[in-house]
C-alpha atoms as a PDB file:
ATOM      1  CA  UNK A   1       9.855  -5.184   7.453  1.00  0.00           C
ATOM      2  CA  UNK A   2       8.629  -7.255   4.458  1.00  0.00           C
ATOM      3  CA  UNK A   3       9.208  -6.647   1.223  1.00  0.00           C
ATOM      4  CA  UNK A   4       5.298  -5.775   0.604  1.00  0.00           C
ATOM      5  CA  UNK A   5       5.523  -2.761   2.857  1.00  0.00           C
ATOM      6  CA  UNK A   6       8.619  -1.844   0.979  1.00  0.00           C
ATOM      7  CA  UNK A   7       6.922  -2.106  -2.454  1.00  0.00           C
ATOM      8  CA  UNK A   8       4.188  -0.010  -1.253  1.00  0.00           C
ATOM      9  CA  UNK A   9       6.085   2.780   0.313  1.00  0.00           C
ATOM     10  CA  UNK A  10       8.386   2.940  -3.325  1.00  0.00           C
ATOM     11  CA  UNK A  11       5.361   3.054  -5.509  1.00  0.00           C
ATOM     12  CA  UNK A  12       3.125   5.362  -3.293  1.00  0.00           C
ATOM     13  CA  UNK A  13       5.874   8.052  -2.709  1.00  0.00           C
ATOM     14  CA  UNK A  14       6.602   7.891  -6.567  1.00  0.00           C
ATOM     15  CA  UNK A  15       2.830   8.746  -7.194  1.00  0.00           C
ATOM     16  CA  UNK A  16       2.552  11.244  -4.472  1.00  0.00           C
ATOM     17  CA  UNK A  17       2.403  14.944  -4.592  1.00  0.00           C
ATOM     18  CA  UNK A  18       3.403  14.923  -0.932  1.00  0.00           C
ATOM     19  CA  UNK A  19       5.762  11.771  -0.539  1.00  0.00           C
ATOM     20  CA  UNK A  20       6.998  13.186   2.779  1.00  0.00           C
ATOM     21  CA  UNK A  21       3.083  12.590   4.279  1.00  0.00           C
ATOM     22  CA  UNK A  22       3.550   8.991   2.957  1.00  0.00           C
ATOM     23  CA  UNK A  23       3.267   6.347   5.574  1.00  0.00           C
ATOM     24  CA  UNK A  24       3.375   2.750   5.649  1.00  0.00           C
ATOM     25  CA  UNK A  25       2.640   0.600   8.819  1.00  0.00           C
ATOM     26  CA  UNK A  26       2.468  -3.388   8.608  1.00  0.00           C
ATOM     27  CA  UNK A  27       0.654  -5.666  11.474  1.00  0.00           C
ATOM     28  CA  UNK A  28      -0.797  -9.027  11.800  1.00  0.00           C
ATOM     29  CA  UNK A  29      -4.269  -9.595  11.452  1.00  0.00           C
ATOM     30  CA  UNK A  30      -6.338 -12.670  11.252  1.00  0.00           C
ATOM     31  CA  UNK A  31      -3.446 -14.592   9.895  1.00  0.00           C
ATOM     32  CA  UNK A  32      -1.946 -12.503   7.448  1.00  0.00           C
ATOM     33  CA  UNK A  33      -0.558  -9.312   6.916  1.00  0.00           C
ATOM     34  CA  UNK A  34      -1.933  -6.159   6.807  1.00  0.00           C
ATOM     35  CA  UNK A  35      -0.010  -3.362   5.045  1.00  0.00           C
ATOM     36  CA  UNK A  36      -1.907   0.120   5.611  1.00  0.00           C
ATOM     37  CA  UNK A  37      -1.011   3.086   3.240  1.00  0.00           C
ATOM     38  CA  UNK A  38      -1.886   6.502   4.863  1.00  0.00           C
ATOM     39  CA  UNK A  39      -1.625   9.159   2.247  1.00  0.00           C
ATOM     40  CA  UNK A  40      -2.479  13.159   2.078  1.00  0.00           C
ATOM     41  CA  UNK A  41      -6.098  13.474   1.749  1.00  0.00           C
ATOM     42  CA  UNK A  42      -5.534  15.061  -1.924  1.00  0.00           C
ATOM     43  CA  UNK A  43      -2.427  12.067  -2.320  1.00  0.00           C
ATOM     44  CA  UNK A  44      -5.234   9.042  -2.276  1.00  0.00           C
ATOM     45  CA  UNK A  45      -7.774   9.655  -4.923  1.00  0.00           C
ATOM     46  CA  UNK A  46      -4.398  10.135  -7.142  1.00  0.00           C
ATOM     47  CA  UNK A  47      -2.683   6.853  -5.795  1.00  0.00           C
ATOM     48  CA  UNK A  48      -6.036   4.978  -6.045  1.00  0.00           C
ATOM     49  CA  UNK A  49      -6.635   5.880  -9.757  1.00  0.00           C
ATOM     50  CA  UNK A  50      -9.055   6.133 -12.373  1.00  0.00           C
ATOM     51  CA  UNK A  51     -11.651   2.898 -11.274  1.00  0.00           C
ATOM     52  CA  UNK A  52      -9.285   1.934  -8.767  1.00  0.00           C
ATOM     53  CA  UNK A  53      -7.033   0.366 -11.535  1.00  0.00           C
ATOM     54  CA  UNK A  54      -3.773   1.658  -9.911  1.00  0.00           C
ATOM     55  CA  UNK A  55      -5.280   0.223  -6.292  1.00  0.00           C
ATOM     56  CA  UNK A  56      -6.003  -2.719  -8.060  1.00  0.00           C
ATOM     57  CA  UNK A  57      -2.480  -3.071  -9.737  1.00  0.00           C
ATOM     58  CA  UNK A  58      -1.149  -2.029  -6.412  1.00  0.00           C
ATOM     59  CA  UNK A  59      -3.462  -4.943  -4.659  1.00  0.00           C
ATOM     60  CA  UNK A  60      -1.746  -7.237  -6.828  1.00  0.00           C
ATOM     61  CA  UNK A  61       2.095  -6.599  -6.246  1.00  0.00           C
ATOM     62  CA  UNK A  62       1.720  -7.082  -2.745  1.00  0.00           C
ATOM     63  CA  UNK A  63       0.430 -10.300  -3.018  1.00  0.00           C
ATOM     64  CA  UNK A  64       2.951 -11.086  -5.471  1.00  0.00           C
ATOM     65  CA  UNK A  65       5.367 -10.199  -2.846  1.00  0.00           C
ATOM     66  CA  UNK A  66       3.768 -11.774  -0.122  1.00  0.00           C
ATOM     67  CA  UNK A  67       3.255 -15.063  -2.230  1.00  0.00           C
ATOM     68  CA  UNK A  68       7.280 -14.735  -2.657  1.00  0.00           C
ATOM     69  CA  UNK A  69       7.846 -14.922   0.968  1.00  0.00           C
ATOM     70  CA  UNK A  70       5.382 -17.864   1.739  1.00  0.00           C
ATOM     71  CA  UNK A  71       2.701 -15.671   3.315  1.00  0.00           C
ATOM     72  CA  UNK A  72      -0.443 -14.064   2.518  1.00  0.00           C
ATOM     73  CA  UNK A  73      -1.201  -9.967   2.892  1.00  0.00           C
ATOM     74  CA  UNK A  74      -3.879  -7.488   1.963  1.00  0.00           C
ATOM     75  CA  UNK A  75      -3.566  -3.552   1.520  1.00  0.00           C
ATOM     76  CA  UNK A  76      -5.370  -1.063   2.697  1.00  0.00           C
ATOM     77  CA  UNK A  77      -5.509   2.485   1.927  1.00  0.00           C
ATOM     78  CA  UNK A  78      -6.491   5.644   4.577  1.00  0.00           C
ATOM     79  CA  UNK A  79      -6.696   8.842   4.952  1.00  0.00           C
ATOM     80  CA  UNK A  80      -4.069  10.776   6.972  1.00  0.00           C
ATOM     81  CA  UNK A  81      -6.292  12.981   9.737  1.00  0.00           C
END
């Protein structure tokens, strides 16, 4: 577990209205990591933000993080079915 998925998971249950539905899976792809946040369907418009500024800000830390630990990730955010 990296630190990026940790980061995540923190700030996305903080913003949450439903941080049990919170979920946050890493895997490799194409070289780096991949950290997916699957949210309530009513959770991700909040997490995301006004003009995706908090995805954005979000975005940002986990590169930060991943830059830390000498590798390179990206985040994506989904819908929980």
């Amino acid at each position: 577990m990296s630190r990026s998925l940790d980061v995540v998971e923190v700030i996305a249950r903080a913003l949450a209205d439903k941080p049990e539905a919170v979920r946050v899976t890493e895997r490799q792809h194409r070289g780096q990591t991949l950290v997916e946040l699957f949210m309530a369907p009513g959770d991700l418009g909040r997490v995301i933000g006004r003009q995706g500024r908090t995805a954005a800000a979000m975005r940002t830390l986990v590169n930060a993080t991943a830059d830390i630990e000498g590798t390179k990730a990206t985040l994506e955010f989904r819908d929980e079915q």
